[in-house]
PDB file of N, CA and C in Angstrom:
ATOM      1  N   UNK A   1     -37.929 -59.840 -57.468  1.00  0.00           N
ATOM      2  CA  UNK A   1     -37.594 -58.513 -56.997  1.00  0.00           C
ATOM      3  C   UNK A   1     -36.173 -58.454 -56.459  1.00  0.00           C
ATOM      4  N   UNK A   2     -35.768 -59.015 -55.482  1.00  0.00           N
ATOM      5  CA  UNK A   2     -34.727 -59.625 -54.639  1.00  0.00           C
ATOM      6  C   UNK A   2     -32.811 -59.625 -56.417  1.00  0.00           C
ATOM      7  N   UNK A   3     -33.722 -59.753 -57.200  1.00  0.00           N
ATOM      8  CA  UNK A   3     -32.467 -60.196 -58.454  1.00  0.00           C
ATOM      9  C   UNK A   3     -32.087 -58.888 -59.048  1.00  0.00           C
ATOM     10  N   UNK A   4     -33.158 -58.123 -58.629  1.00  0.00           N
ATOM     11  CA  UNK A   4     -32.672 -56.672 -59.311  1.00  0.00           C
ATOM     12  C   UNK A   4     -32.058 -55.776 -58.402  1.00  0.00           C
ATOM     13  N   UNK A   5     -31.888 -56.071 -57.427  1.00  0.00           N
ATOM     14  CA  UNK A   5     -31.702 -55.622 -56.263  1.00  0.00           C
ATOM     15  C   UNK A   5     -29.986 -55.886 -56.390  1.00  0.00           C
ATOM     16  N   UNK A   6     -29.891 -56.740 -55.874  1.00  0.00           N
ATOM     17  CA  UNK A   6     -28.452 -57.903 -55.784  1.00  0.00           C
ATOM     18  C   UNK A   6     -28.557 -58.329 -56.967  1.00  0.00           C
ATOM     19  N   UNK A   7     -26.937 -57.879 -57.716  1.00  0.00           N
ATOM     20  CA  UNK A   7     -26.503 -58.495 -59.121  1.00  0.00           C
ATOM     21  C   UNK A   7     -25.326 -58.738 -58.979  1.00  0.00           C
ATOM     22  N   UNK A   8     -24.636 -59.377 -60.052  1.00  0.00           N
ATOM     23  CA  UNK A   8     -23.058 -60.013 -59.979  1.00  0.00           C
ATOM     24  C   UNK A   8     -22.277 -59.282 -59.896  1.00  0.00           C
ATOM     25  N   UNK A   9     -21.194 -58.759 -58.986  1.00  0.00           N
ATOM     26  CA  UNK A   9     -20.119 -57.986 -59.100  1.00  0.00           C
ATOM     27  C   UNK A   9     -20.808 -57.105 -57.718  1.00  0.00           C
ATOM     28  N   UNK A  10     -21.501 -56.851 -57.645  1.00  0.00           N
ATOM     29  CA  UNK A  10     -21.654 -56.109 -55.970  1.00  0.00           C
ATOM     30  C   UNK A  10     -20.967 -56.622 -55.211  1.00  0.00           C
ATOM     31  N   UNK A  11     -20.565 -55.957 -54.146  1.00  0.00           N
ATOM     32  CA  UNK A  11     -19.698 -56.351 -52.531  1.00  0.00           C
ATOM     33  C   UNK A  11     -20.920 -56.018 -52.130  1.00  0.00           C
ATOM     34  N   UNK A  12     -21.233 -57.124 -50.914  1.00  0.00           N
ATOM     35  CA  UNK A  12     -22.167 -57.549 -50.139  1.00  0.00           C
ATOM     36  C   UNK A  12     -22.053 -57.583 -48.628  1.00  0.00           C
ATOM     37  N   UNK A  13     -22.381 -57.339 -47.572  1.00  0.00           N
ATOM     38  CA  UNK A  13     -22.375 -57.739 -46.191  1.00  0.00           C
ATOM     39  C   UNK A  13     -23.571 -57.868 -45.559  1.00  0.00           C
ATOM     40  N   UNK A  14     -23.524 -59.051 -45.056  1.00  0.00           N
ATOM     41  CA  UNK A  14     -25.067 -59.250 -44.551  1.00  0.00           C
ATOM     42  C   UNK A  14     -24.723 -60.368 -43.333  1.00  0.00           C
ATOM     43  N   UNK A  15     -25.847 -60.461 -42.687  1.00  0.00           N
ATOM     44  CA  UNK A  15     -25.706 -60.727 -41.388  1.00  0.00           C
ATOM     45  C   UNK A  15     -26.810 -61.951 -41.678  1.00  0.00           C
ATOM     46  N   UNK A  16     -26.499 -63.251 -40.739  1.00  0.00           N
ATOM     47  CA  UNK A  16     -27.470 -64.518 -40.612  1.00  0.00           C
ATOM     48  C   UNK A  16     -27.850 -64.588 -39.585  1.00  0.00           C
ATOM     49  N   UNK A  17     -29.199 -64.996 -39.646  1.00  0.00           N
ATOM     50  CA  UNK A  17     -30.098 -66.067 -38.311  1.00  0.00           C
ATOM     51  C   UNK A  17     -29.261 -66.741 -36.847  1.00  0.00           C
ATOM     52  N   UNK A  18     -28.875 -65.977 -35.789  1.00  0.00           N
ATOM     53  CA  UNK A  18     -28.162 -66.677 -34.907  1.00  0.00           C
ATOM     54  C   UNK A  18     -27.852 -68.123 -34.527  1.00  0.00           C
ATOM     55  N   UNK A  19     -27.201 -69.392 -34.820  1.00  0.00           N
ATOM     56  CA  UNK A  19     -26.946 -69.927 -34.373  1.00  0.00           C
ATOM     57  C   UNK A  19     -27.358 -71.034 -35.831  1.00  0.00           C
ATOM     58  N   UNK A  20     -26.861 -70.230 -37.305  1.00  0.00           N
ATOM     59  CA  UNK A  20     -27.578 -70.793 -38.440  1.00  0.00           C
ATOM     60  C   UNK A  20     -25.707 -71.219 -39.075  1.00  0.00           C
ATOM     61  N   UNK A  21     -24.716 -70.614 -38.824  1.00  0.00           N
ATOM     62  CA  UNK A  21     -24.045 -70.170 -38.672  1.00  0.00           C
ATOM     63  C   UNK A  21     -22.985 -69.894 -37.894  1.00  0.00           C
ATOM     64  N   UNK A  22     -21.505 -70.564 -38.218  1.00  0.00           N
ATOM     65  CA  UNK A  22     -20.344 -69.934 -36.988  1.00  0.00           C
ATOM     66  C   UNK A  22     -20.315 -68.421 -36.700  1.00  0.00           C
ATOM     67  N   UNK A  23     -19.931 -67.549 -37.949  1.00  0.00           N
ATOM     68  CA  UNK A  23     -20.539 -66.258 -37.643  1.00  0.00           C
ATOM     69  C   UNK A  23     -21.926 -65.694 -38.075  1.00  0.00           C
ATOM     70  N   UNK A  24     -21.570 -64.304 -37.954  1.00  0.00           N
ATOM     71  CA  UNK A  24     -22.983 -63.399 -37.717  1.00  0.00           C
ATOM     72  C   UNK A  24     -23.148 -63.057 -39.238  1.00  0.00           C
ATOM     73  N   UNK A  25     -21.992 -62.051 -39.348  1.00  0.00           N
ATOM     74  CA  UNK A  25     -21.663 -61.260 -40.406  1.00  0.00           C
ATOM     75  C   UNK A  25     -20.601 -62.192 -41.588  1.00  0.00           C
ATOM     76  N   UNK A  26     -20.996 -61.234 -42.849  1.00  0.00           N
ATOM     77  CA  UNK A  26     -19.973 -62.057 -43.786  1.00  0.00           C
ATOM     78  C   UNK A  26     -20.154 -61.047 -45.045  1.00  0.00           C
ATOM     79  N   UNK A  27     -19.057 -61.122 -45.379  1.00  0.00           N
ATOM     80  CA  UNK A  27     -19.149 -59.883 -46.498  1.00  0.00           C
ATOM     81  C   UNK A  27     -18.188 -60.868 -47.580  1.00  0.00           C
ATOM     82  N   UNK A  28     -18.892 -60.695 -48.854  1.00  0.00           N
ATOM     83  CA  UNK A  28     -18.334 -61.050 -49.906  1.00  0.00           C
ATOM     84  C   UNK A  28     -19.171 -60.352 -51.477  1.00  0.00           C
ATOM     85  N   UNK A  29     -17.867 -60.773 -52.489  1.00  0.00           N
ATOM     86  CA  UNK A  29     -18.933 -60.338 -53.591  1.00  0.00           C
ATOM     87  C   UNK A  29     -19.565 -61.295 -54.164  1.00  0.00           C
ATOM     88  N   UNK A  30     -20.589 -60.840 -55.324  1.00  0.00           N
ATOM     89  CA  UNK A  30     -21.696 -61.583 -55.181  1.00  0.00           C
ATOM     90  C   UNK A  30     -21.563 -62.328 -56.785  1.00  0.00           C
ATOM     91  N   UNK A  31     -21.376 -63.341 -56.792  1.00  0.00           N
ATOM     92  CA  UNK A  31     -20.649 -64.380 -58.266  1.00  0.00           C
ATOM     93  C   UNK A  31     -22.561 -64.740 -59.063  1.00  0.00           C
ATOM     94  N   UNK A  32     -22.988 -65.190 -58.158  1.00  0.00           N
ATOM     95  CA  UNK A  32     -24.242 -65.274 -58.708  1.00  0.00           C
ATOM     96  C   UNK A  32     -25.913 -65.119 -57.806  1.00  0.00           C
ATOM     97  N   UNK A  33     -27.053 -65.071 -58.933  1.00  0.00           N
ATOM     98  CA  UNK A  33     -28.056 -64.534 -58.247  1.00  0.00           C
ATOM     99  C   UNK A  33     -29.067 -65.305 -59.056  1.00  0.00           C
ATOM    100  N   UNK A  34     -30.223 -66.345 -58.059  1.00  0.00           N
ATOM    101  CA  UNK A  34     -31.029 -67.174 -59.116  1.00  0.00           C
ATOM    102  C   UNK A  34     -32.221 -66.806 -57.992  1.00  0.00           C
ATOM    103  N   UNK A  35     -33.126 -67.599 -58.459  1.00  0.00           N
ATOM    104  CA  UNK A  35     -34.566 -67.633 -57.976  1.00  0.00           C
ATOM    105  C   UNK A  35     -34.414 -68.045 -56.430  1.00  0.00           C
ATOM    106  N   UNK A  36     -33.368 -68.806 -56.081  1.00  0.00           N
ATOM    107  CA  UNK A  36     -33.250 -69.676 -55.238  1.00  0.00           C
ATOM    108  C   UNK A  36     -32.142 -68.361 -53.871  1.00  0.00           C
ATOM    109  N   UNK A  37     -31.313 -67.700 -54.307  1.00  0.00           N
ATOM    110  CA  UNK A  37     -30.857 -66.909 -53.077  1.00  0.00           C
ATOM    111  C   UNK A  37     -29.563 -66.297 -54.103  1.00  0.00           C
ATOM    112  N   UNK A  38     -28.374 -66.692 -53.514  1.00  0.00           N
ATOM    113  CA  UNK A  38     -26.857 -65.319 -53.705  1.00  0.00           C
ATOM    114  C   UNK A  38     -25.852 -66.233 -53.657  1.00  0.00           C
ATOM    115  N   UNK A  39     -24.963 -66.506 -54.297  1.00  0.00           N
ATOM    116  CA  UNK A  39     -23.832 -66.787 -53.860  1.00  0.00           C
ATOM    117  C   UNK A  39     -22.666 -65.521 -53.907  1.00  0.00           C
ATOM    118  N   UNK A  40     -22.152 -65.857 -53.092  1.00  0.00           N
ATOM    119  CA  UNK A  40     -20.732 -65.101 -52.458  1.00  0.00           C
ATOM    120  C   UNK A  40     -19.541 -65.586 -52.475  1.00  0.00           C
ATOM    121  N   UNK A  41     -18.413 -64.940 -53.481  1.00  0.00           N
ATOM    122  CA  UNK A  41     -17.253 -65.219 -53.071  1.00  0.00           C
ATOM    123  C   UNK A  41     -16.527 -64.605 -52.029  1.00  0.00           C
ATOM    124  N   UNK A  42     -16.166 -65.097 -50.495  1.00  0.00           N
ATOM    125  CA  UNK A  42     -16.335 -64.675 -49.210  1.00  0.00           C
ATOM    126  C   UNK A  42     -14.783 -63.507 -49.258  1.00  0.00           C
ATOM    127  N   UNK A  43     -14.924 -62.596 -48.818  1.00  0.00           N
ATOM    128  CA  UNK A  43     -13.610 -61.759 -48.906  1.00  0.00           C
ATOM    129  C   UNK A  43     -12.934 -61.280 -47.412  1.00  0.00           C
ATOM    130  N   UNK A  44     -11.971 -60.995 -47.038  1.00  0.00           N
ATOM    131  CA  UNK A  44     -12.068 -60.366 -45.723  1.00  0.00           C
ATOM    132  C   UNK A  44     -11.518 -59.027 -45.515  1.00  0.00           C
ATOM    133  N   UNK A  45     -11.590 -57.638 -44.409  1.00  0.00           N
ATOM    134  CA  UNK A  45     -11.645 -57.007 -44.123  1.00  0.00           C
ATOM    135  C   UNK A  45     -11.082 -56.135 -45.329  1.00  0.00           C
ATOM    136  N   UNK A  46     -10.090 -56.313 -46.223  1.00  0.00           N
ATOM    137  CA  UNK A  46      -8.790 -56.135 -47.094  1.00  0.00           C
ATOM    138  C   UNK A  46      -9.461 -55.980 -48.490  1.00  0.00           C
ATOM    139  N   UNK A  47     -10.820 -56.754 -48.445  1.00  0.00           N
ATOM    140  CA  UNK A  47     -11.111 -57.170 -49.742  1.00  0.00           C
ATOM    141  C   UNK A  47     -10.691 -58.381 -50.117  1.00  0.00           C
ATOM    142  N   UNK A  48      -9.683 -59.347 -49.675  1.00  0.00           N
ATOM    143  CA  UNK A  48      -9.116 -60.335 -50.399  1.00  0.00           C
ATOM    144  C   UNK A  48      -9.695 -61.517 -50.477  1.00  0.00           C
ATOM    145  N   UNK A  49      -9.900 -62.016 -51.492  1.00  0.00           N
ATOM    146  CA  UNK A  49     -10.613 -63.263 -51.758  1.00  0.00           C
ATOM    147  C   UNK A  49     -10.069 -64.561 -50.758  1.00  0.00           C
ATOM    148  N   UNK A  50     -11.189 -65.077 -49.896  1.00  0.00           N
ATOM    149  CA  UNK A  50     -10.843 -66.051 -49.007  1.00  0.00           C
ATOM    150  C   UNK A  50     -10.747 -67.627 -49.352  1.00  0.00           C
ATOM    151  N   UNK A  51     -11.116 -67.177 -50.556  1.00  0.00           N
ATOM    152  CA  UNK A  51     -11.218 -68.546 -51.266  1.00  0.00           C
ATOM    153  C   UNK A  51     -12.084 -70.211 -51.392  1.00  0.00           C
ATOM    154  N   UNK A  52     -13.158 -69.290 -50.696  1.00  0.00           N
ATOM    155  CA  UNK A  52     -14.720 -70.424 -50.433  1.00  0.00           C
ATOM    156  C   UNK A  52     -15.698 -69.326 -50.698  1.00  0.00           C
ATOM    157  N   UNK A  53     -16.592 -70.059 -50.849  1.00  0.00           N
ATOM    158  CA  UNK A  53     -17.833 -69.626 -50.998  1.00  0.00           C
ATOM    159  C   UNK A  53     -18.978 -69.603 -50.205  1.00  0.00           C
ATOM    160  N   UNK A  54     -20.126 -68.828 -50.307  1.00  0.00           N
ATOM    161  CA  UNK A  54     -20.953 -69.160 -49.064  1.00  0.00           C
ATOM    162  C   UNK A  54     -22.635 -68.786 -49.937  1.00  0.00           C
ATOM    163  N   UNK A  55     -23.354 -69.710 -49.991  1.00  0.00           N
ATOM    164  CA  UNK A  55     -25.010 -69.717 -50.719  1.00  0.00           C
ATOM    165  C   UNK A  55     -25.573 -68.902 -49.607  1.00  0.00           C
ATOM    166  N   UNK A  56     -26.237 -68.583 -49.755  1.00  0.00           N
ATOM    167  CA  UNK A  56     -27.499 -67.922 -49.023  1.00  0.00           C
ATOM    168  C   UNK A  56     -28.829 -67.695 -49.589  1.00  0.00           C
ATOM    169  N   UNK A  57     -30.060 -68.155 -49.351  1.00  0.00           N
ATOM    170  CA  UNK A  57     -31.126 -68.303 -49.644  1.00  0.00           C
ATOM    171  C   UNK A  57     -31.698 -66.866 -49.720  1.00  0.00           C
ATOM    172  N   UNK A  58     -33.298 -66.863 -50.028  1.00  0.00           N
ATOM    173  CA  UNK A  58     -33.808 -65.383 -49.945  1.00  0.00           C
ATOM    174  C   UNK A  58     -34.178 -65.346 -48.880  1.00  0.00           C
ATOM    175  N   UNK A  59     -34.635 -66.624 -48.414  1.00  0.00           N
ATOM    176  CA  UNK A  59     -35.042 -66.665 -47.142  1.00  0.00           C
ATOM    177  C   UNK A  59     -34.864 -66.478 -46.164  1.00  0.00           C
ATOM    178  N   UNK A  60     -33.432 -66.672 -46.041  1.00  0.00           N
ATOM    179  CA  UNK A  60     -32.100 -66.478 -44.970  1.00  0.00           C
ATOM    180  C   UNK A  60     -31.602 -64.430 -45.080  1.00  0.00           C
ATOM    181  N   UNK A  61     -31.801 -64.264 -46.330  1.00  0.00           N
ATOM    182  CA  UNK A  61     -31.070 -62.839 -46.546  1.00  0.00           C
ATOM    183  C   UNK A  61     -32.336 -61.509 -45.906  1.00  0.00           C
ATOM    184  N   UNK A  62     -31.816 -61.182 -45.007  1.00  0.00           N
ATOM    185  CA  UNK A  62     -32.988 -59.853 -44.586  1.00  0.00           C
ATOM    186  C   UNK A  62     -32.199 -58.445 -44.604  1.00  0.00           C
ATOM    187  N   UNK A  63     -31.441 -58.611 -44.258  1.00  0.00           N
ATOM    188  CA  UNK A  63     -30.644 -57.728 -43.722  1.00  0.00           C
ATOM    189  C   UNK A  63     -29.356 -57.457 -44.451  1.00  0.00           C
ATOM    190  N   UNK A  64     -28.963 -56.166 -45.027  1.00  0.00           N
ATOM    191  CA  UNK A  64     -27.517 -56.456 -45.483  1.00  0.00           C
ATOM    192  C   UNK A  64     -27.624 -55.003 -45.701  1.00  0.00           C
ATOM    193  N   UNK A  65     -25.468 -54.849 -46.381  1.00  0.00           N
ATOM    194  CA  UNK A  65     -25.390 -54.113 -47.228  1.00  0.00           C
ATOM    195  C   UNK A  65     -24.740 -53.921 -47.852  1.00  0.00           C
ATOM    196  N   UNK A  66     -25.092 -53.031 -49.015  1.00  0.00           N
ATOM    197  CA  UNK A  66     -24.910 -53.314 -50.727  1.00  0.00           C
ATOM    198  C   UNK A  66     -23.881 -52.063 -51.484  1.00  0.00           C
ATOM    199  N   UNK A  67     -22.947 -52.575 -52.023  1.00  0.00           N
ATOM    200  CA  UNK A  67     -21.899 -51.707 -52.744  1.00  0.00           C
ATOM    201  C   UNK A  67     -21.665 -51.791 -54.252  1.00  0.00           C
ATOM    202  N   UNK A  68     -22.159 -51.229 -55.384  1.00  0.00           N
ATOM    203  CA  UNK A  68     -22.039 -51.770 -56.700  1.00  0.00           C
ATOM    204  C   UNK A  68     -20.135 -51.181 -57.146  1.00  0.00           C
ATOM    205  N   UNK A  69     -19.900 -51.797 -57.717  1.00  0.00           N
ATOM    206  CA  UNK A  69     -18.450 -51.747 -58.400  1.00  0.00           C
ATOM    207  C   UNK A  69     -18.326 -50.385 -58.476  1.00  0.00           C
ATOM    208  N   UNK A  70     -19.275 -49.074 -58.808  1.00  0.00           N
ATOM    209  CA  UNK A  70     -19.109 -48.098 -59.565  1.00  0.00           C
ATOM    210  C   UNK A  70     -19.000 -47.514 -58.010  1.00  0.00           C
ATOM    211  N   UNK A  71     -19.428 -47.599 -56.879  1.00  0.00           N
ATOM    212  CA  UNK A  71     -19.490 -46.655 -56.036  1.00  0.00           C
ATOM    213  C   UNK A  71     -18.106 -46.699 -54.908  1.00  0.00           C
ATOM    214  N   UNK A  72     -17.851 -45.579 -54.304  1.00  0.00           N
ATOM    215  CA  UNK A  72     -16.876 -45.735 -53.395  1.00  0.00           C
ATOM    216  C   UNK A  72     -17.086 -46.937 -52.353  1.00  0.00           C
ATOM    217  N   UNK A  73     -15.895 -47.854 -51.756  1.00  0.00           N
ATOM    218  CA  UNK A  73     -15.632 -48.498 -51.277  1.00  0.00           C
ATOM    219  C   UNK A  73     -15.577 -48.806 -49.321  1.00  0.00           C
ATOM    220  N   UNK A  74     -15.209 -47.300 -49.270  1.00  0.00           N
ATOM    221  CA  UNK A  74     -14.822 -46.060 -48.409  1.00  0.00           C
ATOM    222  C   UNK A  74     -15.781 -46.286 -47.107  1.00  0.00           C
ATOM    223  N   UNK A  75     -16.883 -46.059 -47.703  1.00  0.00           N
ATOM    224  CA  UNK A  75     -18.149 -45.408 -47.027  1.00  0.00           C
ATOM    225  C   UNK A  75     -19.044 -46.860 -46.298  1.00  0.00           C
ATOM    226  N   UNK A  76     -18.555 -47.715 -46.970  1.00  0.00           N
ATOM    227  CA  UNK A  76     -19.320 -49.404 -47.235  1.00  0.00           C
ATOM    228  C   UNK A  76     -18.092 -50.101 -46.029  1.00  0.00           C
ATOM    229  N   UNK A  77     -17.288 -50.222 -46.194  1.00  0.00           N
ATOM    230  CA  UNK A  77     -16.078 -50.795 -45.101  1.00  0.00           C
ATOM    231  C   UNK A  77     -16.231 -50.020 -43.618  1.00  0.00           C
ATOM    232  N   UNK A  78     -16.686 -48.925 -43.639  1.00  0.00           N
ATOM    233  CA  UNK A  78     -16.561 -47.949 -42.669  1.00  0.00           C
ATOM    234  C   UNK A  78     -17.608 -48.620 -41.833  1.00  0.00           C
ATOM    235  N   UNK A  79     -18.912 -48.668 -42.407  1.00  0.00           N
ATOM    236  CA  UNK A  79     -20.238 -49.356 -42.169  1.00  0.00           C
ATOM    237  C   UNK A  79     -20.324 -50.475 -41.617  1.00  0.00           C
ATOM    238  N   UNK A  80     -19.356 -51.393 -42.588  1.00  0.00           N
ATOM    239  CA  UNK A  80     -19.437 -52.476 -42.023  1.00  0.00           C
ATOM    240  C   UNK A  80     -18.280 -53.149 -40.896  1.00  0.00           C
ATOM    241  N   UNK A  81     -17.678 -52.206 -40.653  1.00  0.00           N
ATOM    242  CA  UNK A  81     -16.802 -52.335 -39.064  1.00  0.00           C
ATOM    243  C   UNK A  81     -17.762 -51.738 -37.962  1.00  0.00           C
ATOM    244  N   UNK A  82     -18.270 -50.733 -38.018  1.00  0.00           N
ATOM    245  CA  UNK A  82     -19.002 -50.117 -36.929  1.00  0.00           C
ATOM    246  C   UNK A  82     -20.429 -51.560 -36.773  1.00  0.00           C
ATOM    247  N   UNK A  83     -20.744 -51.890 -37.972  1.00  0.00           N
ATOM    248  CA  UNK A  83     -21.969 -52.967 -37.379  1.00  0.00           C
ATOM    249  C   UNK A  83     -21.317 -54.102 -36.991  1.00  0.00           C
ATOM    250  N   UNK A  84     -20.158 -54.469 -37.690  1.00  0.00           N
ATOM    251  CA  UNK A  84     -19.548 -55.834 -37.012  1.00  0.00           C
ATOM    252  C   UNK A  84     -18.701 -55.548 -35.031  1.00  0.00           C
ATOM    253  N   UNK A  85     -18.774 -54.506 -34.955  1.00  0.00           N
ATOM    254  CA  UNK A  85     -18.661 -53.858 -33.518  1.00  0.00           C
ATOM    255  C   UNK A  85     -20.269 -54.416 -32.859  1.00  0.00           C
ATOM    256  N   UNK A  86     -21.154 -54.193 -33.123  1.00  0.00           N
ATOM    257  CA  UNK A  86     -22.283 -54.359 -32.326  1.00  0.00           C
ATOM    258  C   UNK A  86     -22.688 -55.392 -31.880  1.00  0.00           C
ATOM    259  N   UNK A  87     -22.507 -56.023 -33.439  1.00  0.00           N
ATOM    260  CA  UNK A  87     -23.282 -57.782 -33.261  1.00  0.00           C
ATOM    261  C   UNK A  87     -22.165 -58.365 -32.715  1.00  0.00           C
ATOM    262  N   UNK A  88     -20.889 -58.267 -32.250  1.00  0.00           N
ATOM    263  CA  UNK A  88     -19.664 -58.835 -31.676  1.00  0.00           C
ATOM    264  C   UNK A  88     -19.722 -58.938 -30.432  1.00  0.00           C
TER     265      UNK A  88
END
């Protein structure tokens, strides 16, 4: 279920398990998607590729949110400053 959901080329932000993790939050796009969880090529505030990567399990992923290529950018960055305000 989880694969149709999250596919390759989405921008992603999702938040981890406290203390699983240096941070909370992490937004990247999403390079691949298997049985097993997501990988992320990690980006920052700009969009710009940070140049590592970060796995995440299904197990680990509860919480997030999801931007496909086709949709504004706008609305998704906006979102994810006001939640990275909270959990900060």
């Amino acid at each position: 279920m989880e694969e149709k959901i999250i596919e390759k080329g989405c921008l992603i932000a999702l938040t981890l398990p406290e203390g699983t993790v240096p941070e909370r939050l992490y937004v990247g796009l999403v390079k691949a998607v298997d049985s097993r969880g997501v990988r992320l090529g990690l980006v920052d505030r700009l969009a710009v590729d940070l140049g590592y990567d970060l796995f995440v399990s299904w197990e680990h992923l509860k919480v997030f949110l999801l931007v496909t290529p086709q949709e504004n950018l706008e609305p998704f960055w906006k979102c994810v400053s006001r939640w990275a305000e909270k959990i900060t």
